[in-house]
Protein backbone atom coordinates (compact mmCIF):
# COMPACT_ATOMS: atom_id res chain seq x y z
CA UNK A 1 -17.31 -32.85 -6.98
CA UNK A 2 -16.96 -32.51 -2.97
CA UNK A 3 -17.98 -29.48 -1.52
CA UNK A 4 -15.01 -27.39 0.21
CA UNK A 5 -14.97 -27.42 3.96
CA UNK A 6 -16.06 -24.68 6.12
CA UNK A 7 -14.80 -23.11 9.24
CA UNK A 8 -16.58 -20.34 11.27
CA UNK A 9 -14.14 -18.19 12.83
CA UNK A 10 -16.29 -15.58 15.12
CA UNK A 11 -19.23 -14.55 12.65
CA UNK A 12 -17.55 -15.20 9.45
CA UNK A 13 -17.40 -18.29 7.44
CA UNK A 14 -14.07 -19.31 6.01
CA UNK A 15 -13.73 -21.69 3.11
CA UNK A 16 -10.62 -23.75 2.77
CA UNK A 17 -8.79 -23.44 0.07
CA UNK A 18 -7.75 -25.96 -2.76
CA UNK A 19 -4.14 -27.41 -3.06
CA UNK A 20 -3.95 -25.75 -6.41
CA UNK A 21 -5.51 -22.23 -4.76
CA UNK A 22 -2.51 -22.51 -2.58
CA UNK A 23 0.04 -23.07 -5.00
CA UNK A 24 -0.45 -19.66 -6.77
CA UNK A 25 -0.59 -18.45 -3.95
CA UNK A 26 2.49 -19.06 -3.04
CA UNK A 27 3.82 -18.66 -6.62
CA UNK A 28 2.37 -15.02 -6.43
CA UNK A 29 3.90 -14.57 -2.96
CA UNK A 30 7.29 -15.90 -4.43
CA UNK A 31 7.18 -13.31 -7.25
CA UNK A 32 6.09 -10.58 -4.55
CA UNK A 33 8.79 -10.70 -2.12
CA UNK A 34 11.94 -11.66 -5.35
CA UNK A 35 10.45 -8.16 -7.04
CA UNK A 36 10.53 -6.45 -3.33
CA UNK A 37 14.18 -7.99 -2.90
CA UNK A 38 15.16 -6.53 -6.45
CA UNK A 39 14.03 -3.46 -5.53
CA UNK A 40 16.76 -1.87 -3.37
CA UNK A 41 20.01 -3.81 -3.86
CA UNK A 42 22.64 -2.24 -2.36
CA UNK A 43 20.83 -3.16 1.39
CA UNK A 44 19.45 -7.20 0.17
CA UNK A 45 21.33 -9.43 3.60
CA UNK A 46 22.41 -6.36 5.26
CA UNK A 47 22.08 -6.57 8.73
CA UNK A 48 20.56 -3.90 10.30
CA UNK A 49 21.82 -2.26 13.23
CA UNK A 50 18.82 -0.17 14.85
CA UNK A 51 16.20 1.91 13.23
CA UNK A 52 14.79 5.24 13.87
CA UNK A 53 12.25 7.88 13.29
CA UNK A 54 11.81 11.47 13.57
CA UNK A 55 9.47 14.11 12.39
CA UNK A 56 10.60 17.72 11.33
CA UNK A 57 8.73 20.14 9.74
CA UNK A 58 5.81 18.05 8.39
CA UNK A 59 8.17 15.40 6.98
CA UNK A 60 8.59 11.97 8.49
CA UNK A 61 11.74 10.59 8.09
CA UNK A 62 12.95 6.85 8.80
CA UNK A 63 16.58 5.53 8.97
CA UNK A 64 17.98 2.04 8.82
CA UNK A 65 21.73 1.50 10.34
CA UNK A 66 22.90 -1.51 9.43
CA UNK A 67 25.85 -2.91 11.25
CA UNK A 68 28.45 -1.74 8.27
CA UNK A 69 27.66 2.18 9.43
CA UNK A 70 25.36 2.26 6.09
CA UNK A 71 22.36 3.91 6.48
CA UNK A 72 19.54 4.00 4.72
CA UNK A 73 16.62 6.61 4.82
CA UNK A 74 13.35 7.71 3.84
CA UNK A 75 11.52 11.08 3.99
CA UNK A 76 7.87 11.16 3.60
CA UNK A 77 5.79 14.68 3.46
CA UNK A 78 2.07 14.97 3.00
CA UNK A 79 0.35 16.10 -0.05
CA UNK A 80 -2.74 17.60 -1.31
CA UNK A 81 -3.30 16.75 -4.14
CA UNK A 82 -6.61 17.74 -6.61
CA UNK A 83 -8.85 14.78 -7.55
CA UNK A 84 -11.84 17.42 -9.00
CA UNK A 85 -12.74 21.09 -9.46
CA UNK A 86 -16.21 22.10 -10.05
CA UNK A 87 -19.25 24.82 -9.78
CA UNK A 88 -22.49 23.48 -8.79
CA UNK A 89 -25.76 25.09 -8.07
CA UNK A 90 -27.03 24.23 -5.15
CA UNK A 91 -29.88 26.09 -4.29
CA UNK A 92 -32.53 23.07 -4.84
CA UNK A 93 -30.94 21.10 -2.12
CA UNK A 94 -29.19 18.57 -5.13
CA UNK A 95 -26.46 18.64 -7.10
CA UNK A 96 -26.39 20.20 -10.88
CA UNK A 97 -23.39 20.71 -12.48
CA UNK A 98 -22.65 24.39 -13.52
CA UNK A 99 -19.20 23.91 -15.01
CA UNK A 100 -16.11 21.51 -14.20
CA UNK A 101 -13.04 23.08 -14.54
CA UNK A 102 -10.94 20.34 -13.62
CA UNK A 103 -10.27 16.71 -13.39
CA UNK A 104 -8.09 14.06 -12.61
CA UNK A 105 -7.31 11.67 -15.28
CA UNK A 106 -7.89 8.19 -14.58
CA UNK A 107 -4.60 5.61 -14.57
């Protein structure tokens, strides 16, 4: 079997990838973009006017025009959100677990 061809680009070397590599790759890209396309409807071949931003009171919110006086939004505000609550002593300088009394579940 031939060994793939190499390119340096800066410090990294890149290997080329194989006709078949490519086609799932593009199959997967395919599948991407129809589920992105599927996922809000109503705007799929709009055409879009101008777009704009503002932030008020912690929230970020984004607006599409399209040329049919539709618009469509999003609002985006920060969260904290608790991964892990614990007591530890530390008095030796390392880490020993006194009690957890909380943790996020894993997905």
């Amino acid at each position: 079997m031939e060994k793939p061809k190499t390119v340096r680009v800066g410090n990294i070397t890149v290997t080329q990838i194989s006709p078949k590599e490519r086609e799932i790759l593009a199959q997967k890209i395919k599948e991407r973009h129809d589920r992105l396309r599927n996922r809000y409807r109503e705007i799929h071949k709009k055409v879009v006017d101008w777009v704009s931003y503002s932030v008020e009171q912690g929230s970020v919110y984004i607006c599409i025009r399209f040329m049919d006086k539709t618009e469509f939004s999003l609002q985006f505000s920060p969260q904290i959100l608790t991964d892990s609550i614990d007591l530890a002593d530390m008095s030796t300088g390392n880490f020993k677990m006194i009690r957890e009394y909380y943790r996020k579940a894993d997905k």
